[in-house]
ModelCIF file with pLDDT and N, C-alpha, C, O atoms, coordinates in Angstrom:
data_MODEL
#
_entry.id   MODEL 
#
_entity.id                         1 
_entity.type                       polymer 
_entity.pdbx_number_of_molecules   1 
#
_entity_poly.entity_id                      1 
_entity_poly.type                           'polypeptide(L)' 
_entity_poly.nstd_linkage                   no 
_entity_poly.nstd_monomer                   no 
_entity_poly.pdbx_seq_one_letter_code       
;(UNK)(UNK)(UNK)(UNK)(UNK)(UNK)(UNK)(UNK)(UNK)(UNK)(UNK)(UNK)(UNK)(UNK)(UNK)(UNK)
(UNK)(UNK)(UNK)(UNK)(UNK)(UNK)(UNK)(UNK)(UNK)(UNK)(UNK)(UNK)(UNK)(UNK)(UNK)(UNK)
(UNK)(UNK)(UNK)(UNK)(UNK)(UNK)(UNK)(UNK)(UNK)(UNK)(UNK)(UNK)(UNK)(UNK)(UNK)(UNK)
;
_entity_poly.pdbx_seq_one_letter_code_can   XXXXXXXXXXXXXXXXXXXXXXXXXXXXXXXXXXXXXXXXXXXXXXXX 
_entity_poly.pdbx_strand_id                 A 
#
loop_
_entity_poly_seq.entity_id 
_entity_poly_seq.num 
_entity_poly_seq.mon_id 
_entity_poly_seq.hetero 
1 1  UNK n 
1 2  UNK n 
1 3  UNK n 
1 4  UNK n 
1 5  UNK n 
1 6  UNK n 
1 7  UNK n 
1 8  UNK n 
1 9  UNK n 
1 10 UNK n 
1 11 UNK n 
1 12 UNK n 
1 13 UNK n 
1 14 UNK n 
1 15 UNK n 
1 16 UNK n 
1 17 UNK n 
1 18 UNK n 
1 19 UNK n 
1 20 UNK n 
1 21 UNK n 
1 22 UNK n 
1 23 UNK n 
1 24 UNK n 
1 25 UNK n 
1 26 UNK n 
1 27 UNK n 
1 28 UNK n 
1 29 UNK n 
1 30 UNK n 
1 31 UNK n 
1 32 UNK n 
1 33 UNK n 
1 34 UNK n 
1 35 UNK n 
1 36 UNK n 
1 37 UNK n 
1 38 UNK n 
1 39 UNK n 
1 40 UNK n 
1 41 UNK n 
1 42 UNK n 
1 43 UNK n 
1 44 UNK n 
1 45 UNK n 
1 46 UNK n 
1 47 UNK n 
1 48 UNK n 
#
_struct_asym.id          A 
_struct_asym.entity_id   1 
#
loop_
_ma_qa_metric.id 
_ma_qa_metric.mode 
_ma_qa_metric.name 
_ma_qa_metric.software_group_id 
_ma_qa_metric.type 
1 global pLDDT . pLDDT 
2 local  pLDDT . pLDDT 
#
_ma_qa_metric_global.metric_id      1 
_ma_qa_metric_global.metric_value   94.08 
_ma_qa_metric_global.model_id       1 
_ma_qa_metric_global.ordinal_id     1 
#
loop_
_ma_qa_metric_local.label_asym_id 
_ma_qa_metric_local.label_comp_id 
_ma_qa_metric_local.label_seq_id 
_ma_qa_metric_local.metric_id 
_ma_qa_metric_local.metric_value 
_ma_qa_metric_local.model_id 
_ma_qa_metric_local.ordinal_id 
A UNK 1  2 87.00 1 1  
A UNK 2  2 91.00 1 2  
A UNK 3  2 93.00 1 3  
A UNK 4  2 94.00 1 4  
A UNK 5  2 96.00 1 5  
A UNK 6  2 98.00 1 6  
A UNK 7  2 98.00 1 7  
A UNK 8  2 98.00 1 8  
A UNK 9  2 98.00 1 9  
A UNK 10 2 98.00 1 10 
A UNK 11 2 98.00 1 11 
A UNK 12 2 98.00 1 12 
A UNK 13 2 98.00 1 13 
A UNK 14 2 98.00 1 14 
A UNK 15 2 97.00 1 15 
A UNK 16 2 97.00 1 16 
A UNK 17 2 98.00 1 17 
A UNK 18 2 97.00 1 18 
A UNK 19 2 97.00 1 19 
A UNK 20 2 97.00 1 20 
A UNK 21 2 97.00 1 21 
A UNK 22 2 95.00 1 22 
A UNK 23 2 95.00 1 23 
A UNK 24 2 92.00 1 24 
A UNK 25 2 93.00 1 25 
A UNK 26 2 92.00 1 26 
A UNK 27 2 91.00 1 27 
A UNK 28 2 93.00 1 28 
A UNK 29 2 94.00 1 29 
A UNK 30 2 95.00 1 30 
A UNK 31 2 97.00 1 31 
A UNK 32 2 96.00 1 32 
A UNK 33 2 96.00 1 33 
A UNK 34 2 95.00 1 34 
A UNK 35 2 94.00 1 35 
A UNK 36 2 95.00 1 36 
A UNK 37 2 95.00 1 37 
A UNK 38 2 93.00 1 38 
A UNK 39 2 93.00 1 39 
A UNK 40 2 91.00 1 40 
A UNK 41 2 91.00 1 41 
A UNK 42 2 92.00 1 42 
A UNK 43 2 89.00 1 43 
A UNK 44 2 84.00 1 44 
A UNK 45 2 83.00 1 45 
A UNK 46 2 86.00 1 46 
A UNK 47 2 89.00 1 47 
A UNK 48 2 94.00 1 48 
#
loop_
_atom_site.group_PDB 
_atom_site.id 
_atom_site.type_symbol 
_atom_site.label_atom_id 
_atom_site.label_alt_id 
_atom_site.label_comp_id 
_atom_site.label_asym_id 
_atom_site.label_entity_id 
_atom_site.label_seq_id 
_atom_site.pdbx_PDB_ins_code 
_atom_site.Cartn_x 
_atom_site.Cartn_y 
_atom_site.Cartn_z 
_atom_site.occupancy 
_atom_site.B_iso_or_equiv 
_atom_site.pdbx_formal_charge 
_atom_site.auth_seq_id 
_atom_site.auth_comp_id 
_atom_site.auth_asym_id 
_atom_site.auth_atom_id 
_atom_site.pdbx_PDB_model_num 
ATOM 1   N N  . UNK A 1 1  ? 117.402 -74.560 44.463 1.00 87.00 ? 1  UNK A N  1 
ATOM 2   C CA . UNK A 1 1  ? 117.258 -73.266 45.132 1.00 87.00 ? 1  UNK A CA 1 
ATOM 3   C C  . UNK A 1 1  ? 116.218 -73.227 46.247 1.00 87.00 ? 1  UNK A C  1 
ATOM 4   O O  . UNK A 1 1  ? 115.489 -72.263 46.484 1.00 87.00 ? 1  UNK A O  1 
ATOM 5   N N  . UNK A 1 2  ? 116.233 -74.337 46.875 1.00 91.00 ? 2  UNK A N  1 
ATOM 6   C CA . UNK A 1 2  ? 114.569 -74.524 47.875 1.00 91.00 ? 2  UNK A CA 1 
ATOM 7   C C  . UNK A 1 2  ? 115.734 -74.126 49.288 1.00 91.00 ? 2  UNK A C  1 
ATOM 8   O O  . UNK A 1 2  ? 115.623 -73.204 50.096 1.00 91.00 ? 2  UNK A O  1 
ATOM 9   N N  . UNK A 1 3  ? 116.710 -75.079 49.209 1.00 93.00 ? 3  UNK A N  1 
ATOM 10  C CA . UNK A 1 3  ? 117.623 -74.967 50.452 1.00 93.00 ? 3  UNK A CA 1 
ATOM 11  C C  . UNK A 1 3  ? 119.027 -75.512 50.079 1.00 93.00 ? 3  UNK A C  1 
ATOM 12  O O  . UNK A 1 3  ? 119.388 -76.416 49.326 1.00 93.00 ? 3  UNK A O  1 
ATOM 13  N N  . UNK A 1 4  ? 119.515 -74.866 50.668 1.00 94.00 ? 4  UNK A N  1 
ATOM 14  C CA . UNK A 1 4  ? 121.707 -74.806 50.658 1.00 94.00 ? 4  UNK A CA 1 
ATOM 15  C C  . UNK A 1 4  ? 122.265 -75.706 51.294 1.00 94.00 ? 4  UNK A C  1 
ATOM 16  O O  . UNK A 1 4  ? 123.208 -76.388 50.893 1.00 94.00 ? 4  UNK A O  1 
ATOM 17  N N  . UNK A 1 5  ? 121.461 -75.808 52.842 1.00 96.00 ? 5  UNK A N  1 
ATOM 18  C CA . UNK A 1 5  ? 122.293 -76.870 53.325 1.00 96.00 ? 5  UNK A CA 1 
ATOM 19  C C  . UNK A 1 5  ? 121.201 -77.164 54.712 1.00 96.00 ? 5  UNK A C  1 
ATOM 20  O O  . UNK A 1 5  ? 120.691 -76.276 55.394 1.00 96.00 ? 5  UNK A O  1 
ATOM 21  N N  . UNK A 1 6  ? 120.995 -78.844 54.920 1.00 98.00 ? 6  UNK A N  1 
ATOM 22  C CA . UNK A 1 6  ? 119.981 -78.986 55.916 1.00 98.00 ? 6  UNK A CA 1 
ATOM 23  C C  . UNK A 1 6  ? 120.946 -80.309 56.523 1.00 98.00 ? 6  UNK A C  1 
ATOM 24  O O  . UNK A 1 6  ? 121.444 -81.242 55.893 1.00 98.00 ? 6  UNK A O  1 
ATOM 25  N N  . UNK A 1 7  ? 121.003 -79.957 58.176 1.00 98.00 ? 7  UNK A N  1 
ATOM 26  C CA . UNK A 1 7  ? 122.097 -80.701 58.998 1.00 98.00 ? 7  UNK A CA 1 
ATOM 27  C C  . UNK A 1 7  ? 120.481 -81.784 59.645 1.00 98.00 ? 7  UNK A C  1 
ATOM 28  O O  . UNK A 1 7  ? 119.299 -81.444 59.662 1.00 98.00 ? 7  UNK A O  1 
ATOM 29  N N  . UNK A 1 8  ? 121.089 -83.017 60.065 1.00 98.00 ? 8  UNK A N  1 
ATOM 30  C CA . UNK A 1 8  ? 120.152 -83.944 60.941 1.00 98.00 ? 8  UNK A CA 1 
ATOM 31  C C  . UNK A 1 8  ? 120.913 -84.252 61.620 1.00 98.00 ? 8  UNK A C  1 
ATOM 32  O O  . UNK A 1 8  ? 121.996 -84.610 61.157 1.00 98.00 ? 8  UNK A O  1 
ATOM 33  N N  . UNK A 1 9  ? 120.667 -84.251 63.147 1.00 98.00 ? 9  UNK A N  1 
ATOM 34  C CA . UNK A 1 9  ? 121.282 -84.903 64.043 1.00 98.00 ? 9  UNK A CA 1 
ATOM 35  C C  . UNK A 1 9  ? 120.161 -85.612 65.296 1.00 98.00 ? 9  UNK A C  1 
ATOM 36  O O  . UNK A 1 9  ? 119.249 -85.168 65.994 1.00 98.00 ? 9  UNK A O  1 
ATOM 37  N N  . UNK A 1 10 ? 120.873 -87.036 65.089 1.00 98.00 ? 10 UNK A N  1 
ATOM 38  C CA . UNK A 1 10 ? 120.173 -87.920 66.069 1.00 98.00 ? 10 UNK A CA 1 
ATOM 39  C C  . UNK A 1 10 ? 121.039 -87.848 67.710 1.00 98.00 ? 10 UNK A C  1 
ATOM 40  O O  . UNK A 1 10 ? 122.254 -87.752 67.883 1.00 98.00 ? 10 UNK A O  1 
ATOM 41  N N  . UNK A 1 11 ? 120.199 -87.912 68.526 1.00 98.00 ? 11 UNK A N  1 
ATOM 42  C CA . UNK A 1 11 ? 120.815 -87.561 70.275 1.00 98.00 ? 11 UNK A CA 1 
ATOM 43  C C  . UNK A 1 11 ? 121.021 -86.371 70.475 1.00 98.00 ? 11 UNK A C  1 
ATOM 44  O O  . UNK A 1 11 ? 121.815 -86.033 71.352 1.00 98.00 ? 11 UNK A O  1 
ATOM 45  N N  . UNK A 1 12 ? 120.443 -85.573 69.810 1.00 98.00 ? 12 UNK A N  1 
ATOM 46  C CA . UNK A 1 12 ? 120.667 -83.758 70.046 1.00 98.00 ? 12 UNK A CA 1 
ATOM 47  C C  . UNK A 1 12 ? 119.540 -83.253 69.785 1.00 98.00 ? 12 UNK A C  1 
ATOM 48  O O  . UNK A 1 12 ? 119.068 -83.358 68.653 1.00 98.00 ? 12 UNK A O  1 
ATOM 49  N N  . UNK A 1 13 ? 118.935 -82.653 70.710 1.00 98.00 ? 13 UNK A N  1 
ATOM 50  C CA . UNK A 1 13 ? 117.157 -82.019 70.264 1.00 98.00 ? 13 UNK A CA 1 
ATOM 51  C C  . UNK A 1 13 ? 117.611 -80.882 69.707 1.00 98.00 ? 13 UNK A C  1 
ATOM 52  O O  . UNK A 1 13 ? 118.809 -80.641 69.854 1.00 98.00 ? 13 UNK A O  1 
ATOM 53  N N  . UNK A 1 14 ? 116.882 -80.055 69.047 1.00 98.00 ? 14 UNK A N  1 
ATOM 54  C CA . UNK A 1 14 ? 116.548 -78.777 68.199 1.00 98.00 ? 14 UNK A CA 1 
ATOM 55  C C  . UNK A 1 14 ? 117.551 -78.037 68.244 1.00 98.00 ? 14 UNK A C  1 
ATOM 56  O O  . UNK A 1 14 ? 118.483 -77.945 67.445 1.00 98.00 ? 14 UNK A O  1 
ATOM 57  N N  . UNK A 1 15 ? 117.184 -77.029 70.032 1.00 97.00 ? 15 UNK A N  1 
ATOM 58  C CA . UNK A 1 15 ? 118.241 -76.286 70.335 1.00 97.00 ? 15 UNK A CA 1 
ATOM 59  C C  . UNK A 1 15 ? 119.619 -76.487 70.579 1.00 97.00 ? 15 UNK A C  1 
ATOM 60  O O  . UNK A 1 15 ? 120.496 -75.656 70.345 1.00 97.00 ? 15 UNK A O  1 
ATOM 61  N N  . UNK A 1 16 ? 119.794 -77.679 71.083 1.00 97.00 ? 16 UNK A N  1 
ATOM 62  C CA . UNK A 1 16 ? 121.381 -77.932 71.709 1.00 97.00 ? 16 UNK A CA 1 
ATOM 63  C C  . UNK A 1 16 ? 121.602 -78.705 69.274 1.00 97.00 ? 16 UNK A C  1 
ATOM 64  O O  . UNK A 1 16 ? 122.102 -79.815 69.091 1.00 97.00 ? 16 UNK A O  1 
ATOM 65  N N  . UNK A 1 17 ? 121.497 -78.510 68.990 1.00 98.00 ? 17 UNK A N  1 
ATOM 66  C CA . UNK A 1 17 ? 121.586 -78.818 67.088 1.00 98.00 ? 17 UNK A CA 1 
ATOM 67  C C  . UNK A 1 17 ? 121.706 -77.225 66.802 1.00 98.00 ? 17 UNK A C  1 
ATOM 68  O O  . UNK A 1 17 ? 122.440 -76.835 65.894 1.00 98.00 ? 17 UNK A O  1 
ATOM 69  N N  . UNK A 1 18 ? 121.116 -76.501 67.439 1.00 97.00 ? 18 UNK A N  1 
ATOM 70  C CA . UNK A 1 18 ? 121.435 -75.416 66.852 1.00 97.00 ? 18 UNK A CA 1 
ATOM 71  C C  . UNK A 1 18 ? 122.597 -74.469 67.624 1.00 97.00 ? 18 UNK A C  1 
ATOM 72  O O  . UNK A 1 18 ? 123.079 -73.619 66.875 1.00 97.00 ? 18 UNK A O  1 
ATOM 73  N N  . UNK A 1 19 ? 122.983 -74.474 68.628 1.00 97.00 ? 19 UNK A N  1 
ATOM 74  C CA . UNK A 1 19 ? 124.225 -74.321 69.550 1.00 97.00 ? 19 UNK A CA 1 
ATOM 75  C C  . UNK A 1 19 ? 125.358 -74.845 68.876 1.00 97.00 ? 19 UNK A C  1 
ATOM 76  O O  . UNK A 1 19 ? 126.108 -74.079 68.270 1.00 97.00 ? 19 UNK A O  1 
ATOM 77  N N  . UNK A 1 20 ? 125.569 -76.094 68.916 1.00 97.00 ? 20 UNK A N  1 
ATOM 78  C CA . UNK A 1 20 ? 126.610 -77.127 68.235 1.00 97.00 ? 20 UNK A CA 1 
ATOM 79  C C  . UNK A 1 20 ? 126.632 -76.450 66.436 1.00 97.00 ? 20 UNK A C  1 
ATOM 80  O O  . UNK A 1 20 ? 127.458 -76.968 65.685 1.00 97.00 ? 20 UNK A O  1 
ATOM 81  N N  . UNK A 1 21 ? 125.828 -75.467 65.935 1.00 97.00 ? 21 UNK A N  1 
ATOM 82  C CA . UNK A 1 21 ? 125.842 -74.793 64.658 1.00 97.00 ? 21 UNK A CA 1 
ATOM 83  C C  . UNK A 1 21 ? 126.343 -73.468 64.610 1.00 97.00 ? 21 UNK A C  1 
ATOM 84  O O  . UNK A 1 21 ? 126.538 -72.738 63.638 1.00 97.00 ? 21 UNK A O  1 
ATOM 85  N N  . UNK A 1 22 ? 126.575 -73.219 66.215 1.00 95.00 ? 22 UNK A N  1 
ATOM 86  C CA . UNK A 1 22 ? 127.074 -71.710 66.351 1.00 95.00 ? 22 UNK A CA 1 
ATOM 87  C C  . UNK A 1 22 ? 126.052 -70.970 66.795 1.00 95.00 ? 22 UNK A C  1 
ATOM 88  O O  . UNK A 1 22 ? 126.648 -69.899 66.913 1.00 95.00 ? 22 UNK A O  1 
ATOM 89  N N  . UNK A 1 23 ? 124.726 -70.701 67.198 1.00 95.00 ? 23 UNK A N  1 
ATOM 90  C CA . UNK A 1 23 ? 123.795 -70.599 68.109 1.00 95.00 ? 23 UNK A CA 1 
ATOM 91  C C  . UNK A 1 23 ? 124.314 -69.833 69.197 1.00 95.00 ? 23 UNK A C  1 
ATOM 92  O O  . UNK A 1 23 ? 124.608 -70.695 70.026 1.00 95.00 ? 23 UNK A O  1 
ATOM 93  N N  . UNK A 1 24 ? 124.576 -68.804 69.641 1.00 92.00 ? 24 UNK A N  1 
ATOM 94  C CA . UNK A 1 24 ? 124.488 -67.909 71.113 1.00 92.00 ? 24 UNK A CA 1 
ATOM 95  C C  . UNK A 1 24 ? 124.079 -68.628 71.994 1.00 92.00 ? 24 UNK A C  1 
ATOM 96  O O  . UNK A 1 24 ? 122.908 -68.966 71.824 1.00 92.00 ? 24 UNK A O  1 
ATOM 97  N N  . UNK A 1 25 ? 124.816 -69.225 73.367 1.00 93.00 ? 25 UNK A N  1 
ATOM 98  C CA . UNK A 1 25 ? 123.934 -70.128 74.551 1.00 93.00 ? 25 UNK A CA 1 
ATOM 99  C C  . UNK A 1 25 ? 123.130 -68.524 74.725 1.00 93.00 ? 25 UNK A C  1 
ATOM 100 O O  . UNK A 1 25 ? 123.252 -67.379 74.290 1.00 93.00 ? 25 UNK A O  1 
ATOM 101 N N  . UNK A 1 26 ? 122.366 -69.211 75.541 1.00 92.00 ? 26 UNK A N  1 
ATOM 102 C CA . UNK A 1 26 ? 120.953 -68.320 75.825 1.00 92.00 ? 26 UNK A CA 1 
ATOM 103 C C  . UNK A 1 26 ? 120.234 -67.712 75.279 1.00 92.00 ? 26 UNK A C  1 
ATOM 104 O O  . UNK A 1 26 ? 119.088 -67.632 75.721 1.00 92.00 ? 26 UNK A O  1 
ATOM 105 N N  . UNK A 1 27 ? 120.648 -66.941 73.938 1.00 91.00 ? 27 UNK A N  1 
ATOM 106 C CA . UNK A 1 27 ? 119.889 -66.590 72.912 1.00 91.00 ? 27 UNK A CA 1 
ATOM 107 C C  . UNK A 1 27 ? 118.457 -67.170 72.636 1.00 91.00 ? 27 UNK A C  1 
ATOM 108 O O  . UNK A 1 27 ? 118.340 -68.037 71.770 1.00 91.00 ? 27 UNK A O  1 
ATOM 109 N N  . UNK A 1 28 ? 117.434 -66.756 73.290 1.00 93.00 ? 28 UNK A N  1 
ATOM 110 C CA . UNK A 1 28 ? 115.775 -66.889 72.729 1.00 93.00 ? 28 UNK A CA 1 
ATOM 111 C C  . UNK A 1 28 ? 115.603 -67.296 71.533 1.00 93.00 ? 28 UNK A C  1 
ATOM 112 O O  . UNK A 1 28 ? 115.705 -66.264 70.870 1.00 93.00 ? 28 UNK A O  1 
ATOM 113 N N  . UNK A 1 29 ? 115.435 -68.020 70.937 1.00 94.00 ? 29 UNK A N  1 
ATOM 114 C CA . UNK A 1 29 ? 114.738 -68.251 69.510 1.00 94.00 ? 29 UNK A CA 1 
ATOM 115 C C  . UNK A 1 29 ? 113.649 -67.417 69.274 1.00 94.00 ? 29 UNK A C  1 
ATOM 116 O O  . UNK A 1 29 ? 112.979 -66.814 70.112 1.00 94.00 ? 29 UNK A O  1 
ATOM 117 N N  . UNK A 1 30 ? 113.526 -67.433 68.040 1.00 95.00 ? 30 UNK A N  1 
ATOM 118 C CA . UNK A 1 30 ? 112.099 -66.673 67.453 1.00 95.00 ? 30 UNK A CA 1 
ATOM 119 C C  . UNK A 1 30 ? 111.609 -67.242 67.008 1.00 95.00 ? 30 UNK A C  1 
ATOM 120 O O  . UNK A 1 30 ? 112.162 -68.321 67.221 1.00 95.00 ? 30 UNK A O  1 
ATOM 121 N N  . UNK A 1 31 ? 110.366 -67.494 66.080 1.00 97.00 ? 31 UNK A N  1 
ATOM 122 C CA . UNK A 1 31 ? 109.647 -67.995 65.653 1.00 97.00 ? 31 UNK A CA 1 
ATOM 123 C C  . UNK A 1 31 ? 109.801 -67.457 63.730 1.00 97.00 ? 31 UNK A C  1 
ATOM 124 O O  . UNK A 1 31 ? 109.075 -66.530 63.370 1.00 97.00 ? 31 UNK A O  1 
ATOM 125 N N  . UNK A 1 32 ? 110.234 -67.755 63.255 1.00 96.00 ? 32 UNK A N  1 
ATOM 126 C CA . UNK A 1 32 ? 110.334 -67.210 61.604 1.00 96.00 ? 32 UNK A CA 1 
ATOM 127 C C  . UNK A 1 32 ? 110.474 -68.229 60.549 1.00 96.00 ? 32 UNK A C  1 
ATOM 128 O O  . UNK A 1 32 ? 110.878 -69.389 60.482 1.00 96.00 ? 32 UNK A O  1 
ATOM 129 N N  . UNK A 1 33 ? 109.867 -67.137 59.564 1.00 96.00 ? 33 UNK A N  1 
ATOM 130 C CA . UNK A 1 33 ? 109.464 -68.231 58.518 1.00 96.00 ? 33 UNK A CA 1 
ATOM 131 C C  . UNK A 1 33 ? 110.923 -68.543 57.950 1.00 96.00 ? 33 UNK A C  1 
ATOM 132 O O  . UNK A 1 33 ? 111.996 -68.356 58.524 1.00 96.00 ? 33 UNK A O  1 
ATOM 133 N N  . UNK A 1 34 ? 110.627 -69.211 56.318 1.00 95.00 ? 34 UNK A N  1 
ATOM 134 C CA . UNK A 1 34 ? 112.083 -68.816 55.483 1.00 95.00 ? 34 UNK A CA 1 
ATOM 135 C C  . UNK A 1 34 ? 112.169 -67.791 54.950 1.00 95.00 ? 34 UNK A C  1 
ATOM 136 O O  . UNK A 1 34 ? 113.234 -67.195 54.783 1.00 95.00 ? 34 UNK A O  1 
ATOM 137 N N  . UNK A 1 35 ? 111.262 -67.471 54.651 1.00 94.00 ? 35 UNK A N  1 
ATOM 138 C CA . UNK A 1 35 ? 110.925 -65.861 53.998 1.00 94.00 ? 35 UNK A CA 1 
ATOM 139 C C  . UNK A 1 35 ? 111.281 -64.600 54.731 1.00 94.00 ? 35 UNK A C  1 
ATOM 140 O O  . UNK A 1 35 ? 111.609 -63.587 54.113 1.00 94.00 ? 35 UNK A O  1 
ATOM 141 N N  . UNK A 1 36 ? 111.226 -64.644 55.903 1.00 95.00 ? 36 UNK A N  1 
ATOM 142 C CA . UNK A 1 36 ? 111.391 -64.080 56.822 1.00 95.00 ? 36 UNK A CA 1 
ATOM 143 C C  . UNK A 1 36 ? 112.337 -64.064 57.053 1.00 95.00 ? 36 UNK A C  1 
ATOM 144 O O  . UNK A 1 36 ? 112.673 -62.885 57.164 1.00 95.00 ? 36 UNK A O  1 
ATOM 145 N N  . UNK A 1 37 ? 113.477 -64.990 57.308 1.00 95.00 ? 37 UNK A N  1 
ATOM 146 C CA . UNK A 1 37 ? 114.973 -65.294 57.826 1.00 95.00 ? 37 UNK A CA 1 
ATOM 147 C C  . UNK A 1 37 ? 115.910 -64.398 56.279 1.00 95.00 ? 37 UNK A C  1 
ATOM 148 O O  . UNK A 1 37 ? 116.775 -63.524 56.221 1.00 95.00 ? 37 UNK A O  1 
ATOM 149 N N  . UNK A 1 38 ? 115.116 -65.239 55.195 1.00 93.00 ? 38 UNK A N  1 
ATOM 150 C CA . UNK A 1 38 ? 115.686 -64.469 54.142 1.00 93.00 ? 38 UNK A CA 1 
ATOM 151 C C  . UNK A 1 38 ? 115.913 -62.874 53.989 1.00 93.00 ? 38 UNK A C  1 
ATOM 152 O O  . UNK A 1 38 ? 116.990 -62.402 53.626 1.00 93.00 ? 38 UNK A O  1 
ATOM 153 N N  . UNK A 1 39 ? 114.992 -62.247 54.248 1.00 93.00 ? 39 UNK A N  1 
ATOM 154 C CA . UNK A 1 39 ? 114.496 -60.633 54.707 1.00 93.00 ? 39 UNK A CA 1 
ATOM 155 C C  . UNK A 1 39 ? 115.720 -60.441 55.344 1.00 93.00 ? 39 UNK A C  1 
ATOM 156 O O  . UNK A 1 39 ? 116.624 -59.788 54.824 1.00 93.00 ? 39 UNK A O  1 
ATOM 157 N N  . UNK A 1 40 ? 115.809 -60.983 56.467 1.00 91.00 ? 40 UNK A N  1 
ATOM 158 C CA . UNK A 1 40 ? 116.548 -60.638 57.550 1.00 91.00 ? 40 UNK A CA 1 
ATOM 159 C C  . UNK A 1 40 ? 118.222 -60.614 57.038 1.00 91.00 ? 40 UNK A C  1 
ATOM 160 O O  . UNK A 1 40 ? 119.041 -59.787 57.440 1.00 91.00 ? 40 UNK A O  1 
ATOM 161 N N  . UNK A 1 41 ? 118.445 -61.481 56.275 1.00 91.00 ? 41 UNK A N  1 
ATOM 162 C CA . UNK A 1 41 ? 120.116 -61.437 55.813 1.00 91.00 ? 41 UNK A CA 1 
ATOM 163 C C  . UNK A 1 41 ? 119.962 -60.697 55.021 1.00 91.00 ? 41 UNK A C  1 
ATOM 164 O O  . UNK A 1 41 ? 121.029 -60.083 54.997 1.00 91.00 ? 41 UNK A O  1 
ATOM 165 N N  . UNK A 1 42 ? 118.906 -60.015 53.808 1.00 92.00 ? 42 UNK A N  1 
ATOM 166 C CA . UNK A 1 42 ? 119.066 -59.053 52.842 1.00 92.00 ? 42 UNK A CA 1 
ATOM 167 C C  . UNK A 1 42 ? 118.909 -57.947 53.758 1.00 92.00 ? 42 UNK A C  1 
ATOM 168 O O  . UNK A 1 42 ? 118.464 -57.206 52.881 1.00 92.00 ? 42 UNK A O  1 
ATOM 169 N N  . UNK A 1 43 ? 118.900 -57.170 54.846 1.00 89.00 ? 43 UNK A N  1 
ATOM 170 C CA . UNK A 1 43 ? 118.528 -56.372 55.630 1.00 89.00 ? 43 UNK A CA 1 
ATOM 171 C C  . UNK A 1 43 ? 120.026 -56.191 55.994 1.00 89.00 ? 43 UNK A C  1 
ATOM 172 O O  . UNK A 1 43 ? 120.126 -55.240 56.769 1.00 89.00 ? 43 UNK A O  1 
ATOM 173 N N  . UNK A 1 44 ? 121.103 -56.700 55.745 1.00 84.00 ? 44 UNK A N  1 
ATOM 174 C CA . UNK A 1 44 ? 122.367 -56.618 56.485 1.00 84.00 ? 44 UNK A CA 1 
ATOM 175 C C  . UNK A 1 44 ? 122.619 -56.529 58.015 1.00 84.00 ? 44 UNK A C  1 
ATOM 176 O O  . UNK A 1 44 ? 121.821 -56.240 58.906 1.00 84.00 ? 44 UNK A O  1 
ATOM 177 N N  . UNK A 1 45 ? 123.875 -56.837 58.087 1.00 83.00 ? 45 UNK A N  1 
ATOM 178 C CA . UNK A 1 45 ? 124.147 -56.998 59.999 1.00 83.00 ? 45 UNK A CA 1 
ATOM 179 C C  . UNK A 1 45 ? 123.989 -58.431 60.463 1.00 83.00 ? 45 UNK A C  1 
ATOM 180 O O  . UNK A 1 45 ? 124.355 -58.856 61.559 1.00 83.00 ? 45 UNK A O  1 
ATOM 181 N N  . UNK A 1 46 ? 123.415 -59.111 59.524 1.00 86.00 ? 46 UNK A N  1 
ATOM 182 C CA . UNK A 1 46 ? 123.130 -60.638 59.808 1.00 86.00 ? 46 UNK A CA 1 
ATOM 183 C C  . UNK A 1 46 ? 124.178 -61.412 59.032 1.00 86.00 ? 46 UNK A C  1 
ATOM 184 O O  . UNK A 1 46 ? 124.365 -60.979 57.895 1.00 86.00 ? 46 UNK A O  1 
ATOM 185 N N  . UNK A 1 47 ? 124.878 -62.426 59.381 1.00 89.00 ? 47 UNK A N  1 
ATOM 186 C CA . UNK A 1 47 ? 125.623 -63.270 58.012 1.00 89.00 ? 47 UNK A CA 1 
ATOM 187 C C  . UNK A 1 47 ? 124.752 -64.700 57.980 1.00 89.00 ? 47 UNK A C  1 
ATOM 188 O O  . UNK A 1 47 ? 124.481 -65.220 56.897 1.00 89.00 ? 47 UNK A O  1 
ATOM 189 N N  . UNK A 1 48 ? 124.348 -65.273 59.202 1.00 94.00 ? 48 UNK A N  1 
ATOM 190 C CA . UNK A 1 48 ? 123.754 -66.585 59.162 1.00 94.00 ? 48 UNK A CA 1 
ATOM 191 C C  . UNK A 1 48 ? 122.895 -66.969 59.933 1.00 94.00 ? 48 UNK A C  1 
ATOM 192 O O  . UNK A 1 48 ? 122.438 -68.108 59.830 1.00 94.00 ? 48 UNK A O  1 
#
């Protein structure tokens, strides 16, 4: 129960790993914890 599912990809930095995951192009990142992200899907309107 720590984590569900954790992707690694080599030749793809951070953001373009998180695009290729379904990521919004241009979409700003934020800065959040897990705790925080968690909040955020129990808050509804969010799925992932």
């Amino acid at each position: 129960h720590l984590i569900d599912s954790v992707t690694f990809a080599c030749g793809a930095e951070p953001v373009e790993l998180a695009l290729r995951l379904g990521a919004r192009p241009g979409e700003q990142p934020r800065r959040a914890s897990s705790a925080e992200v968690m909040d955020l899907l129990a808050g509804g309107g969010v799925e992932s």
